[in-house]
N, C-alpha and C. Protein backbone atom coordinates (compact mmCIF):
# COMPACT_ATOMS: atom_id res chain seq x y z
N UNK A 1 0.85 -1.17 0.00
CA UNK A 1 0.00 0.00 0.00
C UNK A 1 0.89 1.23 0.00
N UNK A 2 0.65 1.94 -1.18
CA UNK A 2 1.42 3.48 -1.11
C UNK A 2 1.27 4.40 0.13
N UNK A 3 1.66 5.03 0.32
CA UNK A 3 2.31 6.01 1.35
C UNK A 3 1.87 7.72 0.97
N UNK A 4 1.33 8.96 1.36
CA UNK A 4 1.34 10.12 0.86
C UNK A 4 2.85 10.53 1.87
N UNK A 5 4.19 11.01 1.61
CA UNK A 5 4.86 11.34 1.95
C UNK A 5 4.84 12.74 1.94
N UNK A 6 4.87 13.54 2.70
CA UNK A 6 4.49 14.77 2.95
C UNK A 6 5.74 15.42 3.66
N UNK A 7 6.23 15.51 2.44
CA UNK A 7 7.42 15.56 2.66
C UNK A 7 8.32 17.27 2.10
N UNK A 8 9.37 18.06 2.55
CA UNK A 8 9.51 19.34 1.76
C UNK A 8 10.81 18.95 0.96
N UNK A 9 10.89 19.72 -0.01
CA UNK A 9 12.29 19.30 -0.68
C UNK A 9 13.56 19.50 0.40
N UNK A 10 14.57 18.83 -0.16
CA UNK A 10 15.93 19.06 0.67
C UNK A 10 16.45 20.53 1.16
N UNK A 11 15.95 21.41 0.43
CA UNK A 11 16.10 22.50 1.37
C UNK A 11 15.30 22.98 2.06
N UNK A 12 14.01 22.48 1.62
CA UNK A 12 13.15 22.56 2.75
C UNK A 12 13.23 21.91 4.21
N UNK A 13 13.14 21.06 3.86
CA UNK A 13 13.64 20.10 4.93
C UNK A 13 14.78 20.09 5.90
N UNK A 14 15.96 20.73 4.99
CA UNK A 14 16.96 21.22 6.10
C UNK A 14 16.27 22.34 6.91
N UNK A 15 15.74 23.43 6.25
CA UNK A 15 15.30 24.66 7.24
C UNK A 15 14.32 23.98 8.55
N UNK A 16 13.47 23.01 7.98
CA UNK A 16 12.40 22.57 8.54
C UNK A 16 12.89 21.69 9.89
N UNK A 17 13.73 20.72 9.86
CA UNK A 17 14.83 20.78 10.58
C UNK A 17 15.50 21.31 11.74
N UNK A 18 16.37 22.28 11.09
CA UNK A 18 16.75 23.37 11.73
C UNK A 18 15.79 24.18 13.10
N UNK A 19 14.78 24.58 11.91
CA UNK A 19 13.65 25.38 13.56
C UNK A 19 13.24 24.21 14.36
N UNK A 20 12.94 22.64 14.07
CA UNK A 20 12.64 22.05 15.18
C UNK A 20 13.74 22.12 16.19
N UNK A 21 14.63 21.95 15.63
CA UNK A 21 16.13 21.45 16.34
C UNK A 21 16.06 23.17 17.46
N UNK A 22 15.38 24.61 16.95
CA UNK A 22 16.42 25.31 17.30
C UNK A 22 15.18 25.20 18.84
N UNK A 23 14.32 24.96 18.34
CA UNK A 23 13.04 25.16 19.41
C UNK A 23 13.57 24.28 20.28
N UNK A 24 14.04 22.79 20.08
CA UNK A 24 14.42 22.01 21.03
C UNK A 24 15.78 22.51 22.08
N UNK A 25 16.48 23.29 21.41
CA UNK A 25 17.40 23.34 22.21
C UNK A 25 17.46 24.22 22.87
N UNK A 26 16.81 25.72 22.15
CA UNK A 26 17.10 27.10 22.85
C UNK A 26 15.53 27.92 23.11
N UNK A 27 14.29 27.00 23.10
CA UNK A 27 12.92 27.91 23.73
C UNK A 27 12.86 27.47 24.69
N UNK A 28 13.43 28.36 25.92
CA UNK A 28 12.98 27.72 27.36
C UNK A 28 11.06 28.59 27.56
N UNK A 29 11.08 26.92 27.79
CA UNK A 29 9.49 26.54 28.35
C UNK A 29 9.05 27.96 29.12
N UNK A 30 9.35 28.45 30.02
CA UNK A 30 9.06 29.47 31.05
C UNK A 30 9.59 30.43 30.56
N UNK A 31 10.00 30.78 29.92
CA UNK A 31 10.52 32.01 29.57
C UNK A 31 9.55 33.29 30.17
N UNK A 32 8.40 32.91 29.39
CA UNK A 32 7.58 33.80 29.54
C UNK A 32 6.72 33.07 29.98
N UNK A 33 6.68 32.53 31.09
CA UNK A 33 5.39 31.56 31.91
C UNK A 33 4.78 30.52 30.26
N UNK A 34 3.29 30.59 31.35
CA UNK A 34 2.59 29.30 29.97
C UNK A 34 2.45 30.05 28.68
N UNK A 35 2.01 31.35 28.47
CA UNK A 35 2.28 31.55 26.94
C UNK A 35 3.20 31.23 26.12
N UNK A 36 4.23 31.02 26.67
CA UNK A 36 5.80 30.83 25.90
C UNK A 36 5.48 29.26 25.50
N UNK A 37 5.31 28.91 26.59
CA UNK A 37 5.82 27.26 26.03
C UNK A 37 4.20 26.80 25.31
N UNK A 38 2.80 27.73 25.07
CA UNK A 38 2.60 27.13 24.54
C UNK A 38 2.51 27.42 23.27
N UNK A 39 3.35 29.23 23.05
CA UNK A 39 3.85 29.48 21.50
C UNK A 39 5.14 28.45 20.82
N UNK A 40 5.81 27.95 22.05
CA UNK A 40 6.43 26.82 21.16
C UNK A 40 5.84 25.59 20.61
N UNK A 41 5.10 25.42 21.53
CA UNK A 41 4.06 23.98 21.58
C UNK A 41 3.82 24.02 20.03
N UNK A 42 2.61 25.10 19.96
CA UNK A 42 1.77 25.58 18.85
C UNK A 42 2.75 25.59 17.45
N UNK A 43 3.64 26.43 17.54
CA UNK A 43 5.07 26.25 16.10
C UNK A 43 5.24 24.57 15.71
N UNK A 44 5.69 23.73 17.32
CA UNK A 44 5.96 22.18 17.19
C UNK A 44 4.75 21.67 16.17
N UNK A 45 3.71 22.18 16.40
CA UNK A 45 2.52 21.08 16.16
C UNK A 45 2.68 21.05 14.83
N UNK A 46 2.46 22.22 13.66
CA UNK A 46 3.00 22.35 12.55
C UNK A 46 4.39 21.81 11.63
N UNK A 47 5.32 22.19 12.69
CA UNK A 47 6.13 21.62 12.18
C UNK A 47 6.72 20.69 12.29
N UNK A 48 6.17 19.07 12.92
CA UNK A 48 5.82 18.37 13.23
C UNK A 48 5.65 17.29 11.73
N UNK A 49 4.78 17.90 11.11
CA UNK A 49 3.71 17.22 9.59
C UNK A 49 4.68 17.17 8.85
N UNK A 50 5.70 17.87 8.28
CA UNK A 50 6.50 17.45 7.48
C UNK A 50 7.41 16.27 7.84
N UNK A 51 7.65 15.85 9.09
CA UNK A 51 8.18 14.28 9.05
C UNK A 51 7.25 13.14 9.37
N UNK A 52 5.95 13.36 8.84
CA UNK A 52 5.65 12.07 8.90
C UNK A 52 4.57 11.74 7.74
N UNK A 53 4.34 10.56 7.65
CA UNK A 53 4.16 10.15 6.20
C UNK A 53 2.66 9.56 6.49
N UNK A 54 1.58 9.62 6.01
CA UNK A 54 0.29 9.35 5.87
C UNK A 54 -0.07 8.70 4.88
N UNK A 55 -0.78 7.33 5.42
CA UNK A 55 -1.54 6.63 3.71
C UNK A 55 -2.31 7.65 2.65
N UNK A 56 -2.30 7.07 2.05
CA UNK A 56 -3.16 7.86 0.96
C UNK A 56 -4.66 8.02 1.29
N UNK A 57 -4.94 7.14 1.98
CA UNK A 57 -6.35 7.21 2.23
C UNK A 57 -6.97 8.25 3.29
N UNK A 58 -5.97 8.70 4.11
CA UNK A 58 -6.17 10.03 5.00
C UNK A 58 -6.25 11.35 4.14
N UNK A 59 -6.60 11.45 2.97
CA UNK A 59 -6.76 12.79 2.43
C UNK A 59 -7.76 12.59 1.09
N UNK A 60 -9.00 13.09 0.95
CA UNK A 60 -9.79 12.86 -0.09
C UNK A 60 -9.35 13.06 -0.93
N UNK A 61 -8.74 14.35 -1.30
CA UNK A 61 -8.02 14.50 -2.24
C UNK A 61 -6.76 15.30 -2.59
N UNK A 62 -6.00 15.70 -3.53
CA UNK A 62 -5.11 16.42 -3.46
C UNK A 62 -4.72 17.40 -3.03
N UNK A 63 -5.92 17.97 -3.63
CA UNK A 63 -6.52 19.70 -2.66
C UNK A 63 -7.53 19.99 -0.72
N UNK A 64 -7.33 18.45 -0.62
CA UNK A 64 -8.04 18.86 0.34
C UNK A 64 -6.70 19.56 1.91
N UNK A 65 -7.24 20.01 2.42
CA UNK A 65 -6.42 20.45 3.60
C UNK A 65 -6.07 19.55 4.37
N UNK A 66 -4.69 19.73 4.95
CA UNK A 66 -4.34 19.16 6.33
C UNK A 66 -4.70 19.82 7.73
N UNK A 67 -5.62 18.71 8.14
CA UNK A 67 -6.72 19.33 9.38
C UNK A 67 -5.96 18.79 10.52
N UNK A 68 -5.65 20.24 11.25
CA UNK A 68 -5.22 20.24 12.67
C UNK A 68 -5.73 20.63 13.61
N UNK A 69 -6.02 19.34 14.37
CA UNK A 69 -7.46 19.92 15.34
C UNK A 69 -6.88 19.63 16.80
N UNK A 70 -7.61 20.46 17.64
CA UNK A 70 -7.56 20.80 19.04
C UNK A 70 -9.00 20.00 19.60
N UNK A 71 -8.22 18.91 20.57
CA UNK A 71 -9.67 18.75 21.14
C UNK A 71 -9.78 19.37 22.80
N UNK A 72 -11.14 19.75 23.10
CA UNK A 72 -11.30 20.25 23.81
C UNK A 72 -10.26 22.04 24.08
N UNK A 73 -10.17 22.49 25.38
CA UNK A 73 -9.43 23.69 25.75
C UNK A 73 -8.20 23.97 24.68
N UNK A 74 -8.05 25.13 24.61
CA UNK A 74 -7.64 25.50 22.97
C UNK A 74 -6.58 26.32 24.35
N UNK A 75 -5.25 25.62 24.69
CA UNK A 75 -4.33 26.49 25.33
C UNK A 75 -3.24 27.08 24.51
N UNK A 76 -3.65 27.24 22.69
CA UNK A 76 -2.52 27.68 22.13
C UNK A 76 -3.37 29.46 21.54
N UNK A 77 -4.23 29.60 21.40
CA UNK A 77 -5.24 30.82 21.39
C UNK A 77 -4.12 31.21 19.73
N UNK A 78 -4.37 32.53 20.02
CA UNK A 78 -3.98 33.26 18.05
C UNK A 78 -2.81 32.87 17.83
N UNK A 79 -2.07 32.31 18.79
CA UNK A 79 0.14 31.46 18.38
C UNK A 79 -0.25 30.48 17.52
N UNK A 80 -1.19 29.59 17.53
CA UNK A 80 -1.74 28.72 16.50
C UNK A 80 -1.94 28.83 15.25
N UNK A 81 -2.96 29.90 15.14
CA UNK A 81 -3.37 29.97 13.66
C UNK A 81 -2.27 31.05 13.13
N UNK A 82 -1.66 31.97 14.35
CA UNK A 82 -0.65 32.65 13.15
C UNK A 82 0.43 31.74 12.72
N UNK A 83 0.99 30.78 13.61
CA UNK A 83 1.55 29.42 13.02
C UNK A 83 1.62 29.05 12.25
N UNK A 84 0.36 28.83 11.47
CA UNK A 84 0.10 28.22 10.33
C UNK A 84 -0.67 28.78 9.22
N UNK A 85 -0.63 29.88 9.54
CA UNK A 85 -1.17 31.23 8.37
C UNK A 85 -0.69 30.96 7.33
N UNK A 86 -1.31 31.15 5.87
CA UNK A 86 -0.89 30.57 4.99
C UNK A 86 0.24 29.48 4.64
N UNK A 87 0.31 28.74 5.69
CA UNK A 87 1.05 27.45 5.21
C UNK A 87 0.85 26.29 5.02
N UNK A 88 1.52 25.53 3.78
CA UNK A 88 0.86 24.19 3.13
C UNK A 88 1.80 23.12 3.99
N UNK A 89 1.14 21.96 3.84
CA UNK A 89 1.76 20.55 4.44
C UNK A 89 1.80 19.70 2.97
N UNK A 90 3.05 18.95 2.85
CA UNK A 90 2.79 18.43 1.49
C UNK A 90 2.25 18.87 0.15
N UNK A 91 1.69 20.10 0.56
CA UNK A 91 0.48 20.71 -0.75
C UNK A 91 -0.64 20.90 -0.49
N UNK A 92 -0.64 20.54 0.74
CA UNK A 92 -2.18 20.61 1.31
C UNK A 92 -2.12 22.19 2.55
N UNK A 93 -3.49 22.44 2.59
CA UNK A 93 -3.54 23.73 3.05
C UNK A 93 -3.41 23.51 4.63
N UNK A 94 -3.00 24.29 5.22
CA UNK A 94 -3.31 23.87 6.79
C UNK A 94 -4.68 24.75 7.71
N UNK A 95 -5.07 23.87 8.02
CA UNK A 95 -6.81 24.47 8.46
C UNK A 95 -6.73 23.89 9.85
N UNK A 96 -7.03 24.44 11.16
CA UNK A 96 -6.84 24.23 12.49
C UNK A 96 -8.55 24.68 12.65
N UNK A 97 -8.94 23.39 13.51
CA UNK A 97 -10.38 23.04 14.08
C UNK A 97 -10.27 22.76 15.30
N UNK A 98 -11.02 23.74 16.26
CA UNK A 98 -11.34 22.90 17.26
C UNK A 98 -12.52 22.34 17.91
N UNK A 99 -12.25 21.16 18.03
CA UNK A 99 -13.20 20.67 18.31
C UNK A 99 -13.96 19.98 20.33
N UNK A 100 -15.08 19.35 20.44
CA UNK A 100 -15.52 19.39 21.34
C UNK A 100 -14.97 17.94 21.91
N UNK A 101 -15.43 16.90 20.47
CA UNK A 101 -15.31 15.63 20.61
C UNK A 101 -14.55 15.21 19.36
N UNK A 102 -13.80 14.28 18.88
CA UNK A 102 -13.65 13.57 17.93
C UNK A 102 -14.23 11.72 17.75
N UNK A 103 -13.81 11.94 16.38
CA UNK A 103 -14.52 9.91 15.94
C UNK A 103 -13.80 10.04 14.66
N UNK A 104 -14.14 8.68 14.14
CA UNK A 104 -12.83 8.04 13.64
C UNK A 104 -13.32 9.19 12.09
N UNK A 105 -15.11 9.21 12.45
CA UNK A 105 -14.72 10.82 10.72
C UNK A 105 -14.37 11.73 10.84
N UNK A 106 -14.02 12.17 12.37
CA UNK A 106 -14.11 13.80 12.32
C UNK A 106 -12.43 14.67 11.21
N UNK A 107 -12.07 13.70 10.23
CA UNK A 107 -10.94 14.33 9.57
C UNK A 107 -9.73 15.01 10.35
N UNK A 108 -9.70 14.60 11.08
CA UNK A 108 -8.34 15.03 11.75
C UNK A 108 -7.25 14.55 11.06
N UNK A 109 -5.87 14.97 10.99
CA UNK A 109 -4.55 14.83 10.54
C UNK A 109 -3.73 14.63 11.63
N UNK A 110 -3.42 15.62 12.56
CA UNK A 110 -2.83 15.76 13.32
C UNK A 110 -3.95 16.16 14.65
N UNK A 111 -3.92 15.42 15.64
CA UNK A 111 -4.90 15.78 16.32
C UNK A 111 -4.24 16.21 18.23
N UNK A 112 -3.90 17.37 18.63
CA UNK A 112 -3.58 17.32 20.16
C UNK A 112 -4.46 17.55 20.95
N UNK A 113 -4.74 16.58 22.22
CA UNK A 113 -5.56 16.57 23.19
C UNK A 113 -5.53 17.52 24.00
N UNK A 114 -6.20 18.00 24.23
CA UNK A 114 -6.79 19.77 24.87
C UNK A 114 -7.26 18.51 26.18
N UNK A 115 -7.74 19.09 27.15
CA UNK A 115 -8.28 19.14 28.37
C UNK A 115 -10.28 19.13 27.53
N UNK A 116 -10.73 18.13 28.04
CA UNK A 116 -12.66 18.29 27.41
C UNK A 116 -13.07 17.98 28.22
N UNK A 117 -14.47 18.81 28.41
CA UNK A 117 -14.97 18.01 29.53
C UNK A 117 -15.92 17.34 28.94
N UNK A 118 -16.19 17.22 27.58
CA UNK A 118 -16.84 15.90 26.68
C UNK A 118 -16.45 14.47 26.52
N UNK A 119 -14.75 15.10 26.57
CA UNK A 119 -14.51 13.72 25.55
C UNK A 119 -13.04 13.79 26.48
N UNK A 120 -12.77 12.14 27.33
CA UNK A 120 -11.45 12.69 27.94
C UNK A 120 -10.51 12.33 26.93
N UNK A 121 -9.00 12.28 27.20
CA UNK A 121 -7.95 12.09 25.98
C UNK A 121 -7.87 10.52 25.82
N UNK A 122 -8.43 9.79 27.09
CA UNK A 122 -8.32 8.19 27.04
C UNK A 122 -9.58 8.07 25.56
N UNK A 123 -10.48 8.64 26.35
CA UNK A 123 -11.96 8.18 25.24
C UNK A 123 -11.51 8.32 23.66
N UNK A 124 -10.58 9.83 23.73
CA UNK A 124 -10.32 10.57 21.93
C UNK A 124 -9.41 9.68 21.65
N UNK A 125 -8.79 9.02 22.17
CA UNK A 125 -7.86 7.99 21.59
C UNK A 125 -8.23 6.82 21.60
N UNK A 126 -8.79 5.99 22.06
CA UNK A 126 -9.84 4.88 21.73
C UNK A 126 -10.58 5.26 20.41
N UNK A 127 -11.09 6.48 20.49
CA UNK A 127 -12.09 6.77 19.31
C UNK A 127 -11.26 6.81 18.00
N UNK A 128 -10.03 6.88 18.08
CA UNK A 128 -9.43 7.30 16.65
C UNK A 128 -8.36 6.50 16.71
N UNK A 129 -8.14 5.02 17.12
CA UNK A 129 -7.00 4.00 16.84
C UNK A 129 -7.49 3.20 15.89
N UNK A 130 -6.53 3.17 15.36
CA UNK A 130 -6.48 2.82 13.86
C UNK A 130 -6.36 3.62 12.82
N UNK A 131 -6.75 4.49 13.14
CA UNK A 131 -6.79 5.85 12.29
C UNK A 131 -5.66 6.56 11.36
N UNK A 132 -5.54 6.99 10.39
CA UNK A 132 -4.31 7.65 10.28
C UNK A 132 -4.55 8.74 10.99
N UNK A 133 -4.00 9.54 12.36
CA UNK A 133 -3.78 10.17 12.35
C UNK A 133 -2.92 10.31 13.82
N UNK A 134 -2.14 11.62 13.87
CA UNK A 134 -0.76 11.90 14.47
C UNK A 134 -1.48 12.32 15.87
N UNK A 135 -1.27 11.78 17.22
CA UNK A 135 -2.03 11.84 18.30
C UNK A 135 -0.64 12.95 18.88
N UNK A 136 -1.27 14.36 19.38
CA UNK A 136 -0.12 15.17 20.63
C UNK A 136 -0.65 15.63 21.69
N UNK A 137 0.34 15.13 22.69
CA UNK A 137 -0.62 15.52 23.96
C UNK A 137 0.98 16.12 24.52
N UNK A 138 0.38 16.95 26.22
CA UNK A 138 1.27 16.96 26.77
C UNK A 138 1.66 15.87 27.74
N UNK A 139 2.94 15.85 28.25
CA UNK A 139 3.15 14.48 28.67
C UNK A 139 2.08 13.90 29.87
N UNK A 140 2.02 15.16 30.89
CA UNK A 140 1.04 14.64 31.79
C UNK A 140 0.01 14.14 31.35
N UNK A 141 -0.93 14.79 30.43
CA UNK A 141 -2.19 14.28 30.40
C UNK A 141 -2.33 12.89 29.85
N UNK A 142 -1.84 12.24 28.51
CA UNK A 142 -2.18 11.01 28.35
C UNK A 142 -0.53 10.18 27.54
N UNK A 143 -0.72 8.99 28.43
CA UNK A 143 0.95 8.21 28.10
C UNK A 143 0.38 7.56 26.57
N UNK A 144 -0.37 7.49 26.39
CA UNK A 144 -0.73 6.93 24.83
C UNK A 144 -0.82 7.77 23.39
N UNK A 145 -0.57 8.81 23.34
CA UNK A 145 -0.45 9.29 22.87
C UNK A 145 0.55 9.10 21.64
N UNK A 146 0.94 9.49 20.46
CA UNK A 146 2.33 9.56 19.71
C UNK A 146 3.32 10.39 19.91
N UNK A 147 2.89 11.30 20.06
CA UNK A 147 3.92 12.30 20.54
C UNK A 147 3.40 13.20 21.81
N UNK A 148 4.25 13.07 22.67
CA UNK A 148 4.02 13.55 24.37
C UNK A 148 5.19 14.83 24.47
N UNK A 149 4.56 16.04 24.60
CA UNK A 149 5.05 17.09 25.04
C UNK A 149 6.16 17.06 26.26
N UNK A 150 6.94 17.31 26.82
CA UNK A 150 7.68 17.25 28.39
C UNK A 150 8.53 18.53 28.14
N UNK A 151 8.64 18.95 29.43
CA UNK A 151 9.79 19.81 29.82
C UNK A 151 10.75 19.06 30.59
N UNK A 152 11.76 19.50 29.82
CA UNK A 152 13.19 19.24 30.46
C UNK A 152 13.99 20.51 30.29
N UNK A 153 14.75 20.63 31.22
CA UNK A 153 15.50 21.67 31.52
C UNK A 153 15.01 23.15 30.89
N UNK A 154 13.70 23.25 31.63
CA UNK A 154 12.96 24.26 31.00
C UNK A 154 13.39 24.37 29.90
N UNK A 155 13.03 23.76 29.03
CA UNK A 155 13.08 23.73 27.52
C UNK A 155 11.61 22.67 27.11
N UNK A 156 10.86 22.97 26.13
CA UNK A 156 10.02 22.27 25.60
C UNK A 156 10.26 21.23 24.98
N UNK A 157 10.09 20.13 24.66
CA UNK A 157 10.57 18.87 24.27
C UNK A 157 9.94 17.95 24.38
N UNK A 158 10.03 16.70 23.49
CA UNK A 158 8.89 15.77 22.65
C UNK A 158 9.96 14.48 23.00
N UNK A 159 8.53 13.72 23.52
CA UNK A 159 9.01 11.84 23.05
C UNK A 159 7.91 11.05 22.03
N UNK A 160 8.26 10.13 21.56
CA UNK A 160 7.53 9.69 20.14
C UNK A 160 7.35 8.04 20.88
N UNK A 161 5.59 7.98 20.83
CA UNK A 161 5.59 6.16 20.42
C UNK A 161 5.68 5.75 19.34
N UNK A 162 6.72 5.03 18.80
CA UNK A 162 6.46 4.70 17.19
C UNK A 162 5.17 3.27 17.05
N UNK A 163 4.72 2.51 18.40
CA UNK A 163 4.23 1.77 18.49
C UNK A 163 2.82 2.03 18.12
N UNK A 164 2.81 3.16 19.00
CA UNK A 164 1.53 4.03 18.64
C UNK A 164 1.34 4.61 17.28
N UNK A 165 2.06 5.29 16.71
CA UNK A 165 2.19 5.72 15.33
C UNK A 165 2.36 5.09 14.37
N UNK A 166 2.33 3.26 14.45
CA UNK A 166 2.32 2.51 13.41
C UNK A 166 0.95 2.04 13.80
N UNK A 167 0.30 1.92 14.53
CA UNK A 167 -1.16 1.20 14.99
C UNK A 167 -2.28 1.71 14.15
N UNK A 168 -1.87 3.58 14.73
CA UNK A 168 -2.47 4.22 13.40
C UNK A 168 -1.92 4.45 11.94
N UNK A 169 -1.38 3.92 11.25
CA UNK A 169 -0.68 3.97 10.30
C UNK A 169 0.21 4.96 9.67
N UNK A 170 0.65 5.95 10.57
CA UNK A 170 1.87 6.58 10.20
C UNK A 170 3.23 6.31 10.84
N UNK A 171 3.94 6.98 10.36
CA UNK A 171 5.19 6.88 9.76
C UNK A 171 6.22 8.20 10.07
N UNK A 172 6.66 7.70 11.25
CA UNK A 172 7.69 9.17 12.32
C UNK A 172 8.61 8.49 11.12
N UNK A 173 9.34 10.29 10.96
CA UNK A 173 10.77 10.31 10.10
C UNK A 173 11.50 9.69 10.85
N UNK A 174 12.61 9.24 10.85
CA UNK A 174 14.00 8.75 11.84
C UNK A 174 14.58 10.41 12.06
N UNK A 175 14.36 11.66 11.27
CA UNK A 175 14.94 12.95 11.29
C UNK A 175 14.60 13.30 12.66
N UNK A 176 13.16 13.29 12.41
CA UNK A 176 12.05 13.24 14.13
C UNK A 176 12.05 12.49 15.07
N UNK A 177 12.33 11.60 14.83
CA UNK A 177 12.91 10.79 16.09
C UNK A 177 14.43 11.05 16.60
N UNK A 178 15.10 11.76 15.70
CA UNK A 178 16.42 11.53 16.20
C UNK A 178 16.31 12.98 17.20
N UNK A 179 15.27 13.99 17.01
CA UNK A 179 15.51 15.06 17.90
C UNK A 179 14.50 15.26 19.01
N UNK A 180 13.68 13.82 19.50
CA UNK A 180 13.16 13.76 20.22
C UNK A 180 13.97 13.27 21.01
N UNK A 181 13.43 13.54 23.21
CA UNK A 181 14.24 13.17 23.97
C UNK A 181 14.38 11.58 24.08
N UNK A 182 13.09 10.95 23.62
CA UNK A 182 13.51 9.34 23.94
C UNK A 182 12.35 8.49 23.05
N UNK A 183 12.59 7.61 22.67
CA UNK A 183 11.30 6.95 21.75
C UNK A 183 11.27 5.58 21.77
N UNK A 184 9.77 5.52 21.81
CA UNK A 184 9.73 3.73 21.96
C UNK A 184 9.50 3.25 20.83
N UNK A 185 9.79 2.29 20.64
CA UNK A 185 10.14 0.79 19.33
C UNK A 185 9.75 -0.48 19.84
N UNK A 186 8.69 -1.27 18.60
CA UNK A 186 9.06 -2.71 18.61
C UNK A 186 8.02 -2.95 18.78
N UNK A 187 7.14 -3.46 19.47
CA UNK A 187 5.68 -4.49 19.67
C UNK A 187 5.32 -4.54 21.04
N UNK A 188 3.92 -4.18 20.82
CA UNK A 188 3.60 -4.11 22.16
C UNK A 188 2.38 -5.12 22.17
């Protein structure tokens, strides 16, 4: 089964790169209390999509958008959408939803668990395994997740289940894994 690789050219990709790498090393978390870390958060989430690879079947069509949705409490407010203000993923447009609840239609791409008092992050992830799509939480709230937010050394920073991210059928770069703090492998 083919693959949509969503992917930027080599110089894209170096830049693309680069700002994860610079966020990882030099945005301390507190800088500026919780707005800071969650204007880094919000940059991560975006730039995030270019290392990972989605079946074909997660996008109707060529033109359709890459949907990045918030479930529940929206703690990234206007750092979000100016984030991703006119910018494409693969070719696809980037469109940020938030939502109350999710299910396995609600078209999500990339989906991070907000705080709901609908839908907890255990339930939104039950609801959407199998799914193609990229689960982010922060570390406290849910260990199942694909990618788990943490602070370390007041700095913002990411660990990756690849266990999790093959269940739903994507596909962490090794680029992205190599600049996360720790990642799990293998069969669970």
């Amino acid at each position: 089964m083919g693959r949509v690789a969503l992917t930027p050219s080599a110089t894209g990709r170096a830049a693309l790169l680069a700002a994860v790498a610079a966020f990882a090393l030099h945005a301390p978390a507190q800088a500026q209390g919780a707005s800071m870390e969650y204007a880094v958060k919000a940059a991560y989430l975006y730039k995030f999509a270019p290392f990972v690879e989605w079946p074909p079947v997660a996008f109707a069509s060529a033109a359709s958008p890459f949907q990045l949705c918030i479930l529940g409490q929206d703690p990234f407010g206007a750092s979000l959408d100016q984030a991703v203000s006119g910018q494409r993923v693969g070719g696809h447009p980037v469109a940020v939803r938030r939502l109350d609840r999710v299910d396995v239609g609600s078209g999500c791409h990339l989906l991070y668990l907000g705080a709901s008092r609908k839908q907890t992050a255990d339930e939104a992830l039950r609801a959407v395994r199998g799914s193609p799509i990229l689960t982010v939480a922060d570390g406290g709230r849910d260990a199942g997740a694909i990618i788990r937010f943490v602070v370390k050394d007041n700095r913002v920073r990411f660990e990756i289940d690849t266990v999790a991210a093959a269940a739903n059928h994507v596909t962490i770069s090794s680029k992205l894994l190599s600049l996360a703090t720790s990642f799990r492998t293998g069969t669970s």
